[in-house]
PDB file of N, CA and C in Angstrom:
ATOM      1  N   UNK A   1      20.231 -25.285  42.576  1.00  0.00           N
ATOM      2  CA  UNK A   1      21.300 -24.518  43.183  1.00  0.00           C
ATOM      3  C   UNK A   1      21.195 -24.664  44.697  1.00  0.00           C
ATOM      4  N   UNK A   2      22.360 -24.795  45.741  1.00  0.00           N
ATOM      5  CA  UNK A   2      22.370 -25.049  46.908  1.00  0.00           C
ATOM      6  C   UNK A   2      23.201 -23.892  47.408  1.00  0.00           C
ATOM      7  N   UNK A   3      22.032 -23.406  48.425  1.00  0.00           N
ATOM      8  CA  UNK A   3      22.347 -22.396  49.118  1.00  0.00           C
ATOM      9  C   UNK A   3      23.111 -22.523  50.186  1.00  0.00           C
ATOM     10  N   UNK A   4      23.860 -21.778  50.860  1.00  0.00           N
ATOM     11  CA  UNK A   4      24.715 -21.888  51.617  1.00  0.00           C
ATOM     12  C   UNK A   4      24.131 -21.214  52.979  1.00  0.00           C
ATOM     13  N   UNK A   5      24.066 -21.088  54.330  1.00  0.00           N
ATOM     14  CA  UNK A   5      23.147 -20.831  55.513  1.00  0.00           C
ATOM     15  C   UNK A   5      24.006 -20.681  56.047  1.00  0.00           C
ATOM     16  N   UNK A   6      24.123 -19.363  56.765  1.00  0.00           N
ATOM     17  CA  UNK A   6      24.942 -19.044  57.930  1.00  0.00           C
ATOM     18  C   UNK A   6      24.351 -19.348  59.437  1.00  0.00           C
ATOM     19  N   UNK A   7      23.140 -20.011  59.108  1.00  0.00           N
ATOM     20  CA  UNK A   7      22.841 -20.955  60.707  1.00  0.00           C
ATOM     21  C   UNK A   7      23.733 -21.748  60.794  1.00  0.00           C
ATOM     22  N   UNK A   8      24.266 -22.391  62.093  1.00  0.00           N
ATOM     23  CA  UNK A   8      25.160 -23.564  62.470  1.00  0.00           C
ATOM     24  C   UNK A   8      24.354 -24.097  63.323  1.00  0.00           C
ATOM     25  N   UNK A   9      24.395 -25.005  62.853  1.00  0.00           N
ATOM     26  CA  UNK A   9      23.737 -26.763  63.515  1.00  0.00           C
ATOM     27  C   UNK A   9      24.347 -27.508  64.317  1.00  0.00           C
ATOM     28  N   UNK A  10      24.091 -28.003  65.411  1.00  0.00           N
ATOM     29  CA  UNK A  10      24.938 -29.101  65.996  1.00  0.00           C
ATOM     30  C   UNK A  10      24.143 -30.186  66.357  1.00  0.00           C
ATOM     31  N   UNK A  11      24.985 -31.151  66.579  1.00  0.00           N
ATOM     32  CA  UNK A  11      24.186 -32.318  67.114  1.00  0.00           C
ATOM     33  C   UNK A  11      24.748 -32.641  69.057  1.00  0.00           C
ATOM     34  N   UNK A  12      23.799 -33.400  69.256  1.00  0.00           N
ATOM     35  CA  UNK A  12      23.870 -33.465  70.822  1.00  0.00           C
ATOM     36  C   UNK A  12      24.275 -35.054  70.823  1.00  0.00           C
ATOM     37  N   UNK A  13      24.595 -35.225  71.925  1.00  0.00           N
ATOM     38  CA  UNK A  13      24.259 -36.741  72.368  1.00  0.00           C
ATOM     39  C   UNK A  13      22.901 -37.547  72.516  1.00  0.00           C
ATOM     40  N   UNK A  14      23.350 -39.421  71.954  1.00  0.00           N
ATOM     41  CA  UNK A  14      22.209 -39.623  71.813  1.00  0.00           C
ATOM     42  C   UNK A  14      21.039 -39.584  72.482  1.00  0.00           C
ATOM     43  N   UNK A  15      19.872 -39.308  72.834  1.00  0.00           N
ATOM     44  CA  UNK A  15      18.690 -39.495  73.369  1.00  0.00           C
ATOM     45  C   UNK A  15      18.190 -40.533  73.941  1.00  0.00           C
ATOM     46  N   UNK A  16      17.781 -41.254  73.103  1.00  0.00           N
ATOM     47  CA  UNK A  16      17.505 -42.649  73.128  1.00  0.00           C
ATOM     48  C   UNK A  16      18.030 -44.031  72.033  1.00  0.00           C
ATOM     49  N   UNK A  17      18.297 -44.498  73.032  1.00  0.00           N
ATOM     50  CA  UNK A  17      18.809 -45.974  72.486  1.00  0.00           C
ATOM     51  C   UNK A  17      17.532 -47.090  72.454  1.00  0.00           C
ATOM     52  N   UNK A  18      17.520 -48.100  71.104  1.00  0.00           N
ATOM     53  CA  UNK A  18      16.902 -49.283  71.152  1.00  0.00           C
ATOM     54  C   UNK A  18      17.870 -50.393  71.406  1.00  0.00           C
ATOM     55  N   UNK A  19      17.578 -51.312  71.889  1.00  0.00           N
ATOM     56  CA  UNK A  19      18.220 -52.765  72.065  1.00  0.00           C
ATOM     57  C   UNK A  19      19.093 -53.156  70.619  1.00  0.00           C
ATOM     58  N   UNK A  20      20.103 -53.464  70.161  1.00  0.00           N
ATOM     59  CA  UNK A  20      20.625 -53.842  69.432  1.00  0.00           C
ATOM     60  C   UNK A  20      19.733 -55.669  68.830  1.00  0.00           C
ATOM     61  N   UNK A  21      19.596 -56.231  69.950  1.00  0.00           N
ATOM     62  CA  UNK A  21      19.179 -57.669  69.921  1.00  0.00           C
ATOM     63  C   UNK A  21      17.814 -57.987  69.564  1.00  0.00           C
ATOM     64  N   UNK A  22      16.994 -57.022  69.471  1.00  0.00           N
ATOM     65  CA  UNK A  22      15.916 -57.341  68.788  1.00  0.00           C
ATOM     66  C   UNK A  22      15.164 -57.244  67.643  1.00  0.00           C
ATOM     67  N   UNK A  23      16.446 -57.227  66.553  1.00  0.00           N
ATOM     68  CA  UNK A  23      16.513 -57.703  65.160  1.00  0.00           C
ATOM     69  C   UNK A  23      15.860 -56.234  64.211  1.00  0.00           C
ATOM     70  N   UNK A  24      16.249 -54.640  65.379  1.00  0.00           N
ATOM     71  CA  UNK A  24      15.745 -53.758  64.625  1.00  0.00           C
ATOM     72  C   UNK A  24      16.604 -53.331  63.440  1.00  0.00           C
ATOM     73  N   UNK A  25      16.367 -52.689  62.686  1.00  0.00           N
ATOM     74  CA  UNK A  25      17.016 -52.977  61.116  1.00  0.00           C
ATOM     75  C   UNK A  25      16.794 -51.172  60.537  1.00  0.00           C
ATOM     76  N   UNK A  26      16.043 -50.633  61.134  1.00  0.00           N
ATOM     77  CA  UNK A  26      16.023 -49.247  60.847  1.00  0.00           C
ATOM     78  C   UNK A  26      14.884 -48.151  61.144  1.00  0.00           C
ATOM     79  N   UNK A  27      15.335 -46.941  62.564  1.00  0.00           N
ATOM     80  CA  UNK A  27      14.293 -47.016  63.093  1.00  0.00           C
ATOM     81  C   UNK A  27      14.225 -45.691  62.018  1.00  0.00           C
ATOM     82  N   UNK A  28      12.768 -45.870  62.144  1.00  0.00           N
ATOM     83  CA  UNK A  28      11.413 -44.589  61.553  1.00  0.00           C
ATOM     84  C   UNK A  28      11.431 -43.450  62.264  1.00  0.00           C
ATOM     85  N   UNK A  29      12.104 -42.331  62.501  1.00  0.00           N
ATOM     86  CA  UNK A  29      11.351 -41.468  63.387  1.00  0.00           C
ATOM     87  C   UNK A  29      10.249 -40.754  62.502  1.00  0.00           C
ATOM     88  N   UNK A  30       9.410 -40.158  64.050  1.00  0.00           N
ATOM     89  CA  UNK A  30       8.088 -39.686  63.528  1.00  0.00           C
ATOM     90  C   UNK A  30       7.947 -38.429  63.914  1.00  0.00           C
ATOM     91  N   UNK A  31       6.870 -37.687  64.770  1.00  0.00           N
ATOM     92  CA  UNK A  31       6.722 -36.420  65.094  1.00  0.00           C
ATOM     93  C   UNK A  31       5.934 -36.308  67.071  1.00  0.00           C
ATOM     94  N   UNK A  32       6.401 -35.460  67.590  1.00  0.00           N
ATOM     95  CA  UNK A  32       5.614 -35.355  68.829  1.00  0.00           C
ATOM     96  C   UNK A  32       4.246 -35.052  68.567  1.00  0.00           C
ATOM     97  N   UNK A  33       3.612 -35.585  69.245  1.00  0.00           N
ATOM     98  CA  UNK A  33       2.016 -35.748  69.182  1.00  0.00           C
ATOM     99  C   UNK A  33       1.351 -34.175  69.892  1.00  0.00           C
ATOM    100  N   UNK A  34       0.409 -33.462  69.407  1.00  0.00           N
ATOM    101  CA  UNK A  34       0.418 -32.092  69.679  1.00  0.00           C
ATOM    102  C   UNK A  34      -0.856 -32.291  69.242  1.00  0.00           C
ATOM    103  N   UNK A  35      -1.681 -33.177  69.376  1.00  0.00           N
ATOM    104  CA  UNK A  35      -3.213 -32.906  68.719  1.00  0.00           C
ATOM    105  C   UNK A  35      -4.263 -32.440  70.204  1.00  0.00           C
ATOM    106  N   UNK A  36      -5.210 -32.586  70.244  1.00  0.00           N
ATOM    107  CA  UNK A  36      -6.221 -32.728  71.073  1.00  0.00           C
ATOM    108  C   UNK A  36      -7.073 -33.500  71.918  1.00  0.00           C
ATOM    109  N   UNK A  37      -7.069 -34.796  70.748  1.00  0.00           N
ATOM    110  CA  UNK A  37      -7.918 -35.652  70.952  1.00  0.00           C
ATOM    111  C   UNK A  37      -7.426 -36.523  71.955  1.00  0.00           C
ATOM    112  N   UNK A  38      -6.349 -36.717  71.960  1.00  0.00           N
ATOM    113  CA  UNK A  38      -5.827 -37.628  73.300  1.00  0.00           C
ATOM    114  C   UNK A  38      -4.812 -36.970  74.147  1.00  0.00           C
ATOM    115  N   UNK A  39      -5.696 -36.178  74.967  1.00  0.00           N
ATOM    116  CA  UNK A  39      -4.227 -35.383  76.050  1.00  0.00           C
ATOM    117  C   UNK A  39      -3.249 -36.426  77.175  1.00  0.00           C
ATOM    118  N   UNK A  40      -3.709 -37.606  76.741  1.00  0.00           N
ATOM    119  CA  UNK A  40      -2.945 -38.196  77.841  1.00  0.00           C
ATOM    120  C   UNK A  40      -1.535 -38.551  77.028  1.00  0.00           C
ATOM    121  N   UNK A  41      -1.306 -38.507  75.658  1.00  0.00           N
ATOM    122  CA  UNK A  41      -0.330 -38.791  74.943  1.00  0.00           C
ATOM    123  C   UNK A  41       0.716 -37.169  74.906  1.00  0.00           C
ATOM    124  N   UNK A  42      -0.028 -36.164  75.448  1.00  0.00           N
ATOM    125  CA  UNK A  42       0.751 -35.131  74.674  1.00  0.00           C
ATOM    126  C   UNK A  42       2.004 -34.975  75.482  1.00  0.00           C
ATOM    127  N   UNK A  43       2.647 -34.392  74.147  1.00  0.00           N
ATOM    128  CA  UNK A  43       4.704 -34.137  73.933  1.00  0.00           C
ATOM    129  C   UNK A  43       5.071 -35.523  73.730  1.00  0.00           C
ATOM    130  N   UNK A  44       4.364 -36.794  73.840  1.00  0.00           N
ATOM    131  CA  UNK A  44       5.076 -37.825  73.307  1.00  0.00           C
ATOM    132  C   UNK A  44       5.713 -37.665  72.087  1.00  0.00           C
ATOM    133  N   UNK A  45       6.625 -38.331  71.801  1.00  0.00           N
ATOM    134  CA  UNK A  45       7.406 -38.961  70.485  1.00  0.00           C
ATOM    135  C   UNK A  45       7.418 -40.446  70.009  1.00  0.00           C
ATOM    136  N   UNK A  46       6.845 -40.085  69.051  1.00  0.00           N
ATOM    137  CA  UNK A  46       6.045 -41.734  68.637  1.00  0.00           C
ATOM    138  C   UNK A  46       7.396 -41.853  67.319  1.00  0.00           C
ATOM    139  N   UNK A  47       8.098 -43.205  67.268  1.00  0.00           N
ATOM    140  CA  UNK A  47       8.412 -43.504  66.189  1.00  0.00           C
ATOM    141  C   UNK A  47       8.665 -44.927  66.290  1.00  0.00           C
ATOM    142  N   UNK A  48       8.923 -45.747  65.005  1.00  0.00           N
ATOM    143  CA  UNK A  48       8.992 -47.108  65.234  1.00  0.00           C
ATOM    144  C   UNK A  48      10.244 -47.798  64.229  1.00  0.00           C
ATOM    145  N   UNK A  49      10.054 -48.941  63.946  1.00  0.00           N
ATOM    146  CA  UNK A  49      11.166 -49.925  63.365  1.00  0.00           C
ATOM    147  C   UNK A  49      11.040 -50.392  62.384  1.00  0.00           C
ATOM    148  N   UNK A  50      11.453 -50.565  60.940  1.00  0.00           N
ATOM    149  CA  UNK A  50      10.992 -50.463  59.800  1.00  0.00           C
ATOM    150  C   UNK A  50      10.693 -52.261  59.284  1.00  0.00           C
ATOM    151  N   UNK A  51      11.592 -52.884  59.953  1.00  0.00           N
ATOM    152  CA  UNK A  51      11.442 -54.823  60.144  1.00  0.00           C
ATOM    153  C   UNK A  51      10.487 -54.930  61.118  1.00  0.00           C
ATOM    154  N   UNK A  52      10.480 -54.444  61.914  1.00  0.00           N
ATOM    155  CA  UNK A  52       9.585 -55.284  63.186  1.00  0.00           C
ATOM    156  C   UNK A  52       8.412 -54.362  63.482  1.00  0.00           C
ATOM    157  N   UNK A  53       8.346 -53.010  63.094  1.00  0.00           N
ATOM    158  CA  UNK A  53       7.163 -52.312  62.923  1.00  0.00           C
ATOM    159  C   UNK A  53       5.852 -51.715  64.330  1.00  0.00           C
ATOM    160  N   UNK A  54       6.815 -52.305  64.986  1.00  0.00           N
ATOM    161  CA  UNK A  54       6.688 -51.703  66.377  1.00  0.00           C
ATOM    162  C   UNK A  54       6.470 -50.221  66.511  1.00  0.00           C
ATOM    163  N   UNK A  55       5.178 -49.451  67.287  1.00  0.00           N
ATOM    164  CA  UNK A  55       5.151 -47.869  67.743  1.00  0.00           C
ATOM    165  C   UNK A  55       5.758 -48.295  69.160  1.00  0.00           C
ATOM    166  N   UNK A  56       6.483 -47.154  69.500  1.00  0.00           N
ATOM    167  CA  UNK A  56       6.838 -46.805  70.577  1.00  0.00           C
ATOM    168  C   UNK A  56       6.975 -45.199  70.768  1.00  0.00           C
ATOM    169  N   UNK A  57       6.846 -44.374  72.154  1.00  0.00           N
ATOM    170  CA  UNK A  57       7.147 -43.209  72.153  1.00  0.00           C
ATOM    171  C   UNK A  57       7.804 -42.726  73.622  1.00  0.00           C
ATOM    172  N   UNK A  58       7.955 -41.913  73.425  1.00  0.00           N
ATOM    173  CA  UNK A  58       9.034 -41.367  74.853  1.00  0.00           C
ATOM    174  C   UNK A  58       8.452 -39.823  75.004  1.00  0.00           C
ATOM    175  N   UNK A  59       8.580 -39.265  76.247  1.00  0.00           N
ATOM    176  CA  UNK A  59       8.629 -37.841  76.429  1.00  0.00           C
ATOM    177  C   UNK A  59      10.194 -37.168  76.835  1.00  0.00           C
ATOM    178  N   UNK A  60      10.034 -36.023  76.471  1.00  0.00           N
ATOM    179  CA  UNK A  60      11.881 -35.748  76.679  1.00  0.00           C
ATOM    180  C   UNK A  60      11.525 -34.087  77.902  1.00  0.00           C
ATOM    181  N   UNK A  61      11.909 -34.781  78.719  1.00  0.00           N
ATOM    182  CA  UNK A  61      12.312 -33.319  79.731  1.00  0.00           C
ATOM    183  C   UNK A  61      13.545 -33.558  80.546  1.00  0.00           C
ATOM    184  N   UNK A  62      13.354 -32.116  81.243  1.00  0.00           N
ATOM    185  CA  UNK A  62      14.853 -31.839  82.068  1.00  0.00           C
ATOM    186  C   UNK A  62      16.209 -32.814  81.543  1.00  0.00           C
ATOM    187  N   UNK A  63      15.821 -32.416  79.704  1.00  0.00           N
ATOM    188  CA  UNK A  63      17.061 -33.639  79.388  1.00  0.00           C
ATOM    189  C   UNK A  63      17.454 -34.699  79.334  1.00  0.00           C
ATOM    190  N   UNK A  64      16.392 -35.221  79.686  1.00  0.00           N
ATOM    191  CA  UNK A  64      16.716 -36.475  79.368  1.00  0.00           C
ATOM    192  C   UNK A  64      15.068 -37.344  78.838  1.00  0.00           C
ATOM    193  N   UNK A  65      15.306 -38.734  78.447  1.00  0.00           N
ATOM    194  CA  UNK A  65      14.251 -39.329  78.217  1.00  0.00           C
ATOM    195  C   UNK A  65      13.202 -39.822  79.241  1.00  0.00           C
ATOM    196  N   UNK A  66      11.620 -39.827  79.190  1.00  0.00           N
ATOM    197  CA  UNK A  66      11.479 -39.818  80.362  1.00  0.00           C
ATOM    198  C   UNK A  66       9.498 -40.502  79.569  1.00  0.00           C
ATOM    199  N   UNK A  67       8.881 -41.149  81.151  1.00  0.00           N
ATOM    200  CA  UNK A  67       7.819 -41.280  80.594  1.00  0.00           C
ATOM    201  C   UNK A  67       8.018 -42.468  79.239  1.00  0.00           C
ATOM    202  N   UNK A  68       8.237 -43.659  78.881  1.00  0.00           N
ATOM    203  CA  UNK A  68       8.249 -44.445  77.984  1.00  0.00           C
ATOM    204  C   UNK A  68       7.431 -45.500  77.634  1.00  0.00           C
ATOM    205  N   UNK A  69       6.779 -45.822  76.357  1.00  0.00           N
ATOM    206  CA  UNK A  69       5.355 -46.133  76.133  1.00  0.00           C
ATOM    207  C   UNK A  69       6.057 -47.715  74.965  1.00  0.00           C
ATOM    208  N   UNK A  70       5.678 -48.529  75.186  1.00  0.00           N
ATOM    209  CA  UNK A  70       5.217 -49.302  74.148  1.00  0.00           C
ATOM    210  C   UNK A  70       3.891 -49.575  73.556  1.00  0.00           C
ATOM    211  N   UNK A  71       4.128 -49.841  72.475  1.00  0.00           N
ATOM    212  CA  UNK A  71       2.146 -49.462  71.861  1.00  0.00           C
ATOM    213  C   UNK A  71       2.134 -50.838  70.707  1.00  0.00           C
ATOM    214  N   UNK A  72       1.015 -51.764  71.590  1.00  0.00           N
ATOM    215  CA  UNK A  72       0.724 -52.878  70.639  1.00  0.00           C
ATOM    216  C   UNK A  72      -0.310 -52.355  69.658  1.00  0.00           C
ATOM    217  N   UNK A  73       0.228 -52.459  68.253  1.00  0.00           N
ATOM    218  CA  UNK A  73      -0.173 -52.035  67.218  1.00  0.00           C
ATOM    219  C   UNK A  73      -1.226 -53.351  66.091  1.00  0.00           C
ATOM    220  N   UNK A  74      -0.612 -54.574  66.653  1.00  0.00           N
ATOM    221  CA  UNK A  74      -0.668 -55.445  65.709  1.00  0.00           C
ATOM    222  C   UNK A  74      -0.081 -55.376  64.625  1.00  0.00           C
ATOM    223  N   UNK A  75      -0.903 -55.718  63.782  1.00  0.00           N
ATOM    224  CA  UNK A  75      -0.168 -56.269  62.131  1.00  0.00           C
ATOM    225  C   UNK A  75      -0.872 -55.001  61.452  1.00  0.00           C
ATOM    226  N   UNK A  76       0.042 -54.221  60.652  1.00  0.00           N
ATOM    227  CA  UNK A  76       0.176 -53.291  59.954  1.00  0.00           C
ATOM    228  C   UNK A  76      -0.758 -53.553  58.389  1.00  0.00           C
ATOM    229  N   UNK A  77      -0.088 -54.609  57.924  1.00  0.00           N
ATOM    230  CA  UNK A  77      -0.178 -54.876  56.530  1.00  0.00           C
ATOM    231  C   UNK A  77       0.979 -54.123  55.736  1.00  0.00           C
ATOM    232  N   UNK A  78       2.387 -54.339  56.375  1.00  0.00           N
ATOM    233  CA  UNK A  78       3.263 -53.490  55.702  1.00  0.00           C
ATOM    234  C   UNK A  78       4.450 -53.303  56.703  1.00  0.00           C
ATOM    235  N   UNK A  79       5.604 -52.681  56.173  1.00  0.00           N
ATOM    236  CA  UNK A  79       6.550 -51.880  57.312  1.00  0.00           C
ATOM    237  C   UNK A  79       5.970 -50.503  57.441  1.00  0.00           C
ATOM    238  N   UNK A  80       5.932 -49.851  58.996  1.00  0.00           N
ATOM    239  CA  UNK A  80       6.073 -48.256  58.765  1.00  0.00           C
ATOM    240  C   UNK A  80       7.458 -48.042  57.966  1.00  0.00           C
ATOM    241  N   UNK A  81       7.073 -46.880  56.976  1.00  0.00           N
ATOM    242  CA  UNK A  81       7.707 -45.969  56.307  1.00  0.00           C
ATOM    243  C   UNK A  81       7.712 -45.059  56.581  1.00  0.00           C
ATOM    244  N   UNK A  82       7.086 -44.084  57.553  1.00  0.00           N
ATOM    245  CA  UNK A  82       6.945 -42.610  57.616  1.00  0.00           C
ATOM    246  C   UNK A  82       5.708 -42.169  58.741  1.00  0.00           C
ATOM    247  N   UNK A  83       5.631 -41.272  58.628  1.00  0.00           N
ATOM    248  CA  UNK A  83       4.511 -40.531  59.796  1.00  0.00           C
ATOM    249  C   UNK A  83       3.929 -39.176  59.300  1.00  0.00           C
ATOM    250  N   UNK A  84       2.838 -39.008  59.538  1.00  0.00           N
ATOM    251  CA  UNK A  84       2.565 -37.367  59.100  1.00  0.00           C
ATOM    252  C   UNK A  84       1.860 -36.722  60.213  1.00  0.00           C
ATOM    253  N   UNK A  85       1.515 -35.847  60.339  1.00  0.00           N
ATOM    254  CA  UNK A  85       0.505 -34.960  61.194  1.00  0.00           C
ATOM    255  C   UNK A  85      -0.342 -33.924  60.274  1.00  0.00           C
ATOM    256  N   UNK A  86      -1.733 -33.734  60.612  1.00  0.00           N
ATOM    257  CA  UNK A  86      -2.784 -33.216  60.089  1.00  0.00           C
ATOM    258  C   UNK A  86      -2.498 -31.732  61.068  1.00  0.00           C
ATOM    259  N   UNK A  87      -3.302 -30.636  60.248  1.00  0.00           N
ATOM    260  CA  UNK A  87      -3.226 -29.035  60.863  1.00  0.00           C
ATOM    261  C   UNK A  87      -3.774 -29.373  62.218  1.00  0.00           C
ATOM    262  N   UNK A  88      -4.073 -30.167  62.745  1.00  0.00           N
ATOM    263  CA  UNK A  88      -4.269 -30.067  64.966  1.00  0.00           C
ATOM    264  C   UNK A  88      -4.384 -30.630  65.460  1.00  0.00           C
ATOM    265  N   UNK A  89      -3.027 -31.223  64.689  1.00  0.00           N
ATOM    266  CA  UNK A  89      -1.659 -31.982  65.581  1.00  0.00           C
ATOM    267  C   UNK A  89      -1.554 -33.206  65.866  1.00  0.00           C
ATOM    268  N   UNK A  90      -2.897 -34.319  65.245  1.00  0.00           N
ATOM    269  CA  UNK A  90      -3.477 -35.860  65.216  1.00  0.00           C
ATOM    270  C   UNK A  90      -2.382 -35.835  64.160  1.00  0.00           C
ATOM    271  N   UNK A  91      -1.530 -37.713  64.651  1.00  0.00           N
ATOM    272  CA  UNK A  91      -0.807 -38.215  63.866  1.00  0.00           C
ATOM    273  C   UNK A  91      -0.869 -39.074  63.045  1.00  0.00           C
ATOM    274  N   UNK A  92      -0.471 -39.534  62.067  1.00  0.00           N
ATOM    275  CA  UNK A  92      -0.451 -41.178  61.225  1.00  0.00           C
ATOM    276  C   UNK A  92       0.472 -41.543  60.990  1.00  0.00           C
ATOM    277  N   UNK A  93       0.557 -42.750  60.617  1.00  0.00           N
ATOM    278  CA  UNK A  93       1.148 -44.316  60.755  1.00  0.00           C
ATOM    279  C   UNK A  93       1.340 -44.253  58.571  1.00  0.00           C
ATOM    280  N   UNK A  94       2.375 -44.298  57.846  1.00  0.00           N
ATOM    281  CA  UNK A  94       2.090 -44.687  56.931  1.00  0.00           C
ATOM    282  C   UNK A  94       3.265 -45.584  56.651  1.00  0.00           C
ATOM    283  N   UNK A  95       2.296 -46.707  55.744  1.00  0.00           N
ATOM    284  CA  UNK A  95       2.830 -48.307  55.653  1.00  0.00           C
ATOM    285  C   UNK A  95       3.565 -48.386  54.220  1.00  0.00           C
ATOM    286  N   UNK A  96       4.420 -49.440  54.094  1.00  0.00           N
ATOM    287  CA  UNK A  96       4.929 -49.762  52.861  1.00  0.00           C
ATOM    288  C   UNK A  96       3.605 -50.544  51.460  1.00  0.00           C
ATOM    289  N   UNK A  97       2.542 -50.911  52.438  1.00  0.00           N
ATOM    290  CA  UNK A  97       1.404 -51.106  51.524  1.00  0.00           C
ATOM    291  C   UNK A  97       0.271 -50.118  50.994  1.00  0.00           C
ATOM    292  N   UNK A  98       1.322 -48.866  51.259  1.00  0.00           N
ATOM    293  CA  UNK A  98       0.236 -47.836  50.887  1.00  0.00           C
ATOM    294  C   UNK A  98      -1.186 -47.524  51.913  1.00  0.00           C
ATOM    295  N   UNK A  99      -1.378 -48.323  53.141  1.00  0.00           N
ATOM    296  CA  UNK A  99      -1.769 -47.919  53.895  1.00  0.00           C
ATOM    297  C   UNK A  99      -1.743 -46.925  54.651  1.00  0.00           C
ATOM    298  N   UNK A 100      -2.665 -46.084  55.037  1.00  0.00           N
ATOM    299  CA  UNK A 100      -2.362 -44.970  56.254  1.00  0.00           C
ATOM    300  C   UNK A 100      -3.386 -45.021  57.587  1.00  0.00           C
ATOM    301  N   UNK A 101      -2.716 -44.896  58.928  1.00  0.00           N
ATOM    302  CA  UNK A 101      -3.298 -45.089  59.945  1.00  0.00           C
ATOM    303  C   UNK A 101      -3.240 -43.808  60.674  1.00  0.00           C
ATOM    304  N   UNK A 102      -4.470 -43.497  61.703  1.00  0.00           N
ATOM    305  CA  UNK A 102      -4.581 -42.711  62.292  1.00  0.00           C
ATOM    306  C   UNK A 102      -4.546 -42.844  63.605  1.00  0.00           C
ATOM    307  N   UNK A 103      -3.417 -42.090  64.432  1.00  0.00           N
ATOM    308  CA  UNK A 103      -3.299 -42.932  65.766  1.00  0.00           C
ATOM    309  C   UNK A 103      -4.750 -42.307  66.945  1.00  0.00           C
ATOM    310  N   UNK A 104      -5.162 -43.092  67.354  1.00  0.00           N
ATOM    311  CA  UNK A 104      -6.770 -42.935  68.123  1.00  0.00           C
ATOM    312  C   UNK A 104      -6.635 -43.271  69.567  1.00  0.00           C
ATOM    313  N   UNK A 105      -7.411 -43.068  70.161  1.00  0.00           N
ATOM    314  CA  UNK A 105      -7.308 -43.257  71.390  1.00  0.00           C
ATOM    315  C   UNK A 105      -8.756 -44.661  71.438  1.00  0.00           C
ATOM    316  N   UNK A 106      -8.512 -45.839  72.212  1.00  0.00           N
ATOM    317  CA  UNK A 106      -9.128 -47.031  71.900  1.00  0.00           C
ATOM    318  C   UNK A 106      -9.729 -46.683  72.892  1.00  0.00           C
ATOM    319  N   UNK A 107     -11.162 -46.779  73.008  1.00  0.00           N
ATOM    320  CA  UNK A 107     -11.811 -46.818  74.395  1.00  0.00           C
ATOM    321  C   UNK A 107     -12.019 -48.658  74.980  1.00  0.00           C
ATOM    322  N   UNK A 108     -11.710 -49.188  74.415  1.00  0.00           N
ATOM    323  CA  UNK A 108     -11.616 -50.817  75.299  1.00  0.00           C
ATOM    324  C   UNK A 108      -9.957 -50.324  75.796  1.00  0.00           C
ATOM    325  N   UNK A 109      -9.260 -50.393  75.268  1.00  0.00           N
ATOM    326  CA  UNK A 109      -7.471 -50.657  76.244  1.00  0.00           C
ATOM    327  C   UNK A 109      -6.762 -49.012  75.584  1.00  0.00           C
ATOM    328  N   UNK A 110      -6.626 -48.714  76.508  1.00  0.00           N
ATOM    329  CA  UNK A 110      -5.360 -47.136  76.212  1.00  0.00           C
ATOM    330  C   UNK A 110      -4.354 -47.558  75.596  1.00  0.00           C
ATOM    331  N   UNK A 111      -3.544 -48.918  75.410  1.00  0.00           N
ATOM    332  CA  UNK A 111      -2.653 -48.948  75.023  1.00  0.00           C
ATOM    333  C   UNK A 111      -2.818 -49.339  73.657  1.00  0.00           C
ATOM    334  N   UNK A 112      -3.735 -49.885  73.023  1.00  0.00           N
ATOM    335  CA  UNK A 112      -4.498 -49.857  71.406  1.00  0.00           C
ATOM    336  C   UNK A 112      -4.566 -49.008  71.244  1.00  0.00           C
ATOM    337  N   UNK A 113      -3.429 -48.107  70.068  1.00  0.00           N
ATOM    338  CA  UNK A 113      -3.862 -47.119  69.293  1.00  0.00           C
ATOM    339  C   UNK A 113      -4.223 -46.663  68.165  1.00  0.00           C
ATOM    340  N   UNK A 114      -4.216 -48.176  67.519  1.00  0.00           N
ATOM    341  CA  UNK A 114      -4.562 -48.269  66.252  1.00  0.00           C
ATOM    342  C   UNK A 114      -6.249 -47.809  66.189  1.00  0.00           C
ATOM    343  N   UNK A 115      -6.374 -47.301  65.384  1.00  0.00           N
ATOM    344  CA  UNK A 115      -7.995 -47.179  64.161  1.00  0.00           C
ATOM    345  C   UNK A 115      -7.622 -48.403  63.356  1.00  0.00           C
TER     346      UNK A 115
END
């Protein structure tokens, strides 16, 4: 049975745009990063591209998009499918191979966030 909600919803204008030309096919969103372990990431928004499998994230203030990250991930073993977050606020990466990744902070390069 479907309930009916006297909340009203709206939508805004878009946020962020990806390039049309670089063969993305359907992006993943994920969740803002709210954990501990890496404060240099926090309020990011990590999500990626379901063909090309790319992380990327953005911070959003005073309205607009702001602060923008590309994140060499390498090879997955899969497309991202989805994202989760654990109770404090560390995120993951989950793959079409049934893989799951935990995004880490790399002590050789900041921009490796793969585990």
């Amino acid at each position: 049975m479907t309930r009916t909600s006297s909340l009203v919803l709206a939508l805004t204008s878009m946020v962020c745009a990806t390039p049309e030309d670089d063969a993305n096919c359907s992006i993943i969103g994920g969740f803002v990063y709210r954990g501990r372990k890496i404060p240099e990431i926090q309020g990011q928004y990590f999500y990626s591209d379901y063909c090309n499998s790319w992380l990327k994230s953005f911070a959003y203030a005073d309205g607009k998009v702001a602060d923008e990250h590309d994140w060499p991930i390498g090879r997955l073993g899969g497309s991202v499918v989805s994202y989760g977050e654990d109770s404090q606020g560390e995120l993951y990466i989950c793959t079409s191979s049934g893989r799951v990744y935990r995004i880490v902070k790399n002590p050789g390069n900041q921009h490796d966030e793969r585990e």
